[in-house]
Protein backbone atom coordinates (compact mmCIF):
# COMPACT_ATOMS: atom_id res chain seq x y z
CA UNK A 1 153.40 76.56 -87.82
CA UNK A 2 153.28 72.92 -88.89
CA UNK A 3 156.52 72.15 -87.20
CA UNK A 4 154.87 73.17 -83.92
CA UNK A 5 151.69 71.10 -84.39
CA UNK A 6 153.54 68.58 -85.28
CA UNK A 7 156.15 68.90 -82.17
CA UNK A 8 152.49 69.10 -80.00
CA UNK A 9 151.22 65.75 -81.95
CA UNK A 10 154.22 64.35 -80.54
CA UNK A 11 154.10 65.42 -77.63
CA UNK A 12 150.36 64.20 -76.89
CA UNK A 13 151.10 61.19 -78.29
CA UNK A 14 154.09 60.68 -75.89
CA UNK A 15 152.56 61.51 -72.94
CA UNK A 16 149.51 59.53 -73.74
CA UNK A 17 151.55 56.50 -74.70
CA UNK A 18 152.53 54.21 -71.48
CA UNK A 19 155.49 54.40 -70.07
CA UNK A 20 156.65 54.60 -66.52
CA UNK A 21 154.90 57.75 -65.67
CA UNK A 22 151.39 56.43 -67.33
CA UNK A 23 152.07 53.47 -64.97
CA UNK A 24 152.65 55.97 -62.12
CA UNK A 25 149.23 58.18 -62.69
CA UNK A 26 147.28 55.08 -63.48
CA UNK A 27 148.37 53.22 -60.15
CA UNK A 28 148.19 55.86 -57.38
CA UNK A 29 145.02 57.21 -59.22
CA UNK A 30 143.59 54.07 -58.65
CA UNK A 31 144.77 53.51 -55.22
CA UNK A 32 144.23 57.23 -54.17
CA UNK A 33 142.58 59.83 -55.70
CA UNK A 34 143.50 63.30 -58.16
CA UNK A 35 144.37 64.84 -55.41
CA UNK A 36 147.01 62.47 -53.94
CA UNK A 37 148.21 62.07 -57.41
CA UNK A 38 149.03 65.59 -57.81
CA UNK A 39 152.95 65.03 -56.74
CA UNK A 40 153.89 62.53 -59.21
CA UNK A 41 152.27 64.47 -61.49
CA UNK A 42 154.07 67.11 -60.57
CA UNK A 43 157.01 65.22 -59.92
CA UNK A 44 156.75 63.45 -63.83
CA UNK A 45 157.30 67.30 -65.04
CA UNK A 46 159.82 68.38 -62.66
CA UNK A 47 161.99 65.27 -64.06
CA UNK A 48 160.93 65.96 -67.37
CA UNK A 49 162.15 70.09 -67.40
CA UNK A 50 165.37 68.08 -65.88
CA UNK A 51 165.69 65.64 -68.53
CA UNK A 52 165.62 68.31 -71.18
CA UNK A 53 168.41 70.06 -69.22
CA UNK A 54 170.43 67.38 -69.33
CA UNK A 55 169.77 66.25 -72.78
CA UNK A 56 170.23 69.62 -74.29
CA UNK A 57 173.67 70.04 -72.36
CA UNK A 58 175.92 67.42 -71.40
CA UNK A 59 174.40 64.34 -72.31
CA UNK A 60 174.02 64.94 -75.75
CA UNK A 61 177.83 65.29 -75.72
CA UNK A 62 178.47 62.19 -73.96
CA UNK A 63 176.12 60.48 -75.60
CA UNK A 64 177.93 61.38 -79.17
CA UNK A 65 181.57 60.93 -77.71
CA UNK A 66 181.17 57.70 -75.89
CA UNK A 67 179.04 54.84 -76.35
CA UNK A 68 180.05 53.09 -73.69
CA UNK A 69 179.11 55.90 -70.96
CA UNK A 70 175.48 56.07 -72.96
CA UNK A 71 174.88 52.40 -72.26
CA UNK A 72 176.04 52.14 -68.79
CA UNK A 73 173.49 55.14 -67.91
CA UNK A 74 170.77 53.10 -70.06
CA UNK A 75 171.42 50.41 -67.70
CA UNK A 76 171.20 52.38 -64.28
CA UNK A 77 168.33 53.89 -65.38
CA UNK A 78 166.38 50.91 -66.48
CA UNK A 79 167.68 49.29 -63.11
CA UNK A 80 165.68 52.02 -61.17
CA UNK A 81 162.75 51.39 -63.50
CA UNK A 82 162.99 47.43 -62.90
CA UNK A 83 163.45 48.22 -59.12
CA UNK A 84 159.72 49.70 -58.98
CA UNK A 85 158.69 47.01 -60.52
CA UNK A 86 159.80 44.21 -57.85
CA UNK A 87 159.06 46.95 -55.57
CA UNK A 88 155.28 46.91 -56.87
CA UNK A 89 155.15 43.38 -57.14
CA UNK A 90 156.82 42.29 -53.39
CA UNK A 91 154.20 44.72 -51.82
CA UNK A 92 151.31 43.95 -54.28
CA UNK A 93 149.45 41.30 -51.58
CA UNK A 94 150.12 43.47 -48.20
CA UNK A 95 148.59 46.29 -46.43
CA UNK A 96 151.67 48.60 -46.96
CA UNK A 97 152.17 48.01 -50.39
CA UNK A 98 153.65 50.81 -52.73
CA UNK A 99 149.87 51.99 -53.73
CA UNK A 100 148.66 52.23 -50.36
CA UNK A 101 151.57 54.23 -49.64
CA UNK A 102 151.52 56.17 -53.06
CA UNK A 103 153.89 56.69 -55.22
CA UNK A 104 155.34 60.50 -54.37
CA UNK A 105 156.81 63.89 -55.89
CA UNK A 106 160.31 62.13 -55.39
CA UNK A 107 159.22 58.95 -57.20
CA UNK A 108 157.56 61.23 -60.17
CA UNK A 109 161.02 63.18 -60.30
CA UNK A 110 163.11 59.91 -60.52
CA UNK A 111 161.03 58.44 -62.95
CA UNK A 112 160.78 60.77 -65.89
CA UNK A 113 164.57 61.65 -65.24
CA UNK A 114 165.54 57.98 -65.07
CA UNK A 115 163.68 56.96 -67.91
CA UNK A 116 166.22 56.32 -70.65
CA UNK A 117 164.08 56.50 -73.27
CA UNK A 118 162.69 60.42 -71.61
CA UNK A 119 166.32 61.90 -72.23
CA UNK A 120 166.76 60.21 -75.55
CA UNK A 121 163.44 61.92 -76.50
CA UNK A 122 164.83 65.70 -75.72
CA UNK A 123 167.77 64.57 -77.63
CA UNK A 124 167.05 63.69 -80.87
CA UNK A 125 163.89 64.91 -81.25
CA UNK A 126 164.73 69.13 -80.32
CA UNK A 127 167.41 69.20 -83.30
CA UNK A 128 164.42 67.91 -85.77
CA UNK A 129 162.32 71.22 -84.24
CA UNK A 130 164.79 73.94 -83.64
CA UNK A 131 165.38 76.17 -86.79
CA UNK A 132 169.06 77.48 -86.21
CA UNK A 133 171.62 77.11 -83.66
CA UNK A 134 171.93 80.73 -82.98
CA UNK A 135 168.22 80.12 -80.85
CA UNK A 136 168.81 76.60 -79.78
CA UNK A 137 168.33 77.93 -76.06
CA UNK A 138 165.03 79.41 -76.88
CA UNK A 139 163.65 77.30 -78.79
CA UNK A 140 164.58 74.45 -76.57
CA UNK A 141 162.89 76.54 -73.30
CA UNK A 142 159.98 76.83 -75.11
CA UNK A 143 159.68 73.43 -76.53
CA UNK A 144 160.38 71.76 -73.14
CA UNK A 145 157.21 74.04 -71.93
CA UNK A 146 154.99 72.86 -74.31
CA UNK A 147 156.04 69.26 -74.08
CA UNK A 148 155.79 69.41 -69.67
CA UNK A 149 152.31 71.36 -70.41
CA UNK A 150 150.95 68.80 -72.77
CA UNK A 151 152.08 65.76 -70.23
CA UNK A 152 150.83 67.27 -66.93
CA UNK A 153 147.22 68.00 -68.40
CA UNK A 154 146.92 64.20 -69.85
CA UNK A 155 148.13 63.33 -66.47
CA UNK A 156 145.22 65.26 -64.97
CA UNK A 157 142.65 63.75 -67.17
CA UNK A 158 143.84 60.25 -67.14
CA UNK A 159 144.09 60.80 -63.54
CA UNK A 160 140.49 62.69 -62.91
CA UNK A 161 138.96 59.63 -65.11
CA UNK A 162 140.27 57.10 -63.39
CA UNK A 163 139.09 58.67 -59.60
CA UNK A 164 135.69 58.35 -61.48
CA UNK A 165 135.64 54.61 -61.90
CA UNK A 166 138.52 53.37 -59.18
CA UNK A 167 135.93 52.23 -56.63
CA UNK A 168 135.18 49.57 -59.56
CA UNK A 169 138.75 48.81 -59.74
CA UNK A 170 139.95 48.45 -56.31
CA UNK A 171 137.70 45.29 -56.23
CA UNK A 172 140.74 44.14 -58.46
CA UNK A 173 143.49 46.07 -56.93
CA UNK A 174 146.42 43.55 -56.32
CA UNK A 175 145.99 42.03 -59.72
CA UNK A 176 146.38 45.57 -61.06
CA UNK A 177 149.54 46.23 -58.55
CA UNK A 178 151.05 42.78 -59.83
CA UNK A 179 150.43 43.81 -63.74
CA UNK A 180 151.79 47.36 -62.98
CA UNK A 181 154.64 45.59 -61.32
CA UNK A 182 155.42 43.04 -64.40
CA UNK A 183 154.83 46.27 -66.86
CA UNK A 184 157.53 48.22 -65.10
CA UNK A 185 159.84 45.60 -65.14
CA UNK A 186 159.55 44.64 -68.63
CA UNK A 187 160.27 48.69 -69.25
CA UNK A 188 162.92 48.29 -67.09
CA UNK A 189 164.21 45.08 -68.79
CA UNK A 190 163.79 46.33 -72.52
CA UNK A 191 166.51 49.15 -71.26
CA UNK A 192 168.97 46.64 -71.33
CA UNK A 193 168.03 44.66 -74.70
CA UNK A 194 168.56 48.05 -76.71
């Protein structure tokens, strides 16, 4: 029992700490509503349930057995991370910028899947919670749950408070593109210092 409330102390912290996905919600909740926010949400924990997939299976092994493969998928990932950035940033003075278009169930996906740090979670931190190897698969299932669970209802509420106060902020809405723009790059950057 304290293993799981400390695997769900974890978990809130993690999905209340920013990251790319934060910087998703916050953005197109800003620029759009809940509503329209809905598919990167929903996109964030589709890529998560992928990430622990991944992590759990195959990347764990390729992560252990070569080094080299481990950092070259750091780096694509934290490319795709930097991308949005510039992405956010080129478009963060013109009509069609990436808020006005919103950031969608594809981007959400992409994100939490691409997110370097998102598939080194699942892998080191599932050993630490899973009590024998003979329920690994269960355990992991139900942990991966719990953690998507967790993230898509902070989502929601971040999301749901920030519709309540974004007619405020849209009086400041490039400077807040530009800033989510520089934040994602520096995510994106700090995958290649580590």
């Amino acid at each position: 029992m304290e293993s799981q409330l400390a695997f769900l102390a974890i978990c809130l912290a993690s999905a209340a700490s920013p990251g790319p996905g934060g910087l998703a919600v916050v953005s197109n909740s800003i620029n759009h509503n809940l509503r329209r926010t809905l598919p990167v949400i929903f996109g964030i924990a589709t890529g998560l349930m992928l990430a622990s997939l991944l992590a759990n299976t195959w990347l764990l092994a390729v992560i252990h057995s070569s080094e080299q493969a481990f950092q070259i998928m750091t780096w694509l990932c934290s490319g795709y991370i930097a991308y949005l950035g510039c992405k956010a940033l080129y478009y963060a003075n013109s009509t069609m910028t990436i808020a006005a278009q919103g950031y969608s169930f594809k981007n959400g996906v992409l994100i939490s899947l691409l997110n370097p740090k998102t598939l080194v979670f699942f892998g080191a931190l599932f050993p630490m919670f899973v009590p024998s190897n003979e329920h690994f698969v269960a355990y992991a299932v139900m942990l991966t749950i719990e953690l998507v669970m967790v993230t898509l209802i902070i989502h929601v509420l971040i999301s749901s408070a920030i519709d309540k106060v974004s007619h405020v902020l849209k009086n400041h809405i490039v400077l807040i593109n530009r800033i989510t723009g520089l934040l994602f790059i520096g995510l994106g950057v700090s995958g290649f210092m580590f």
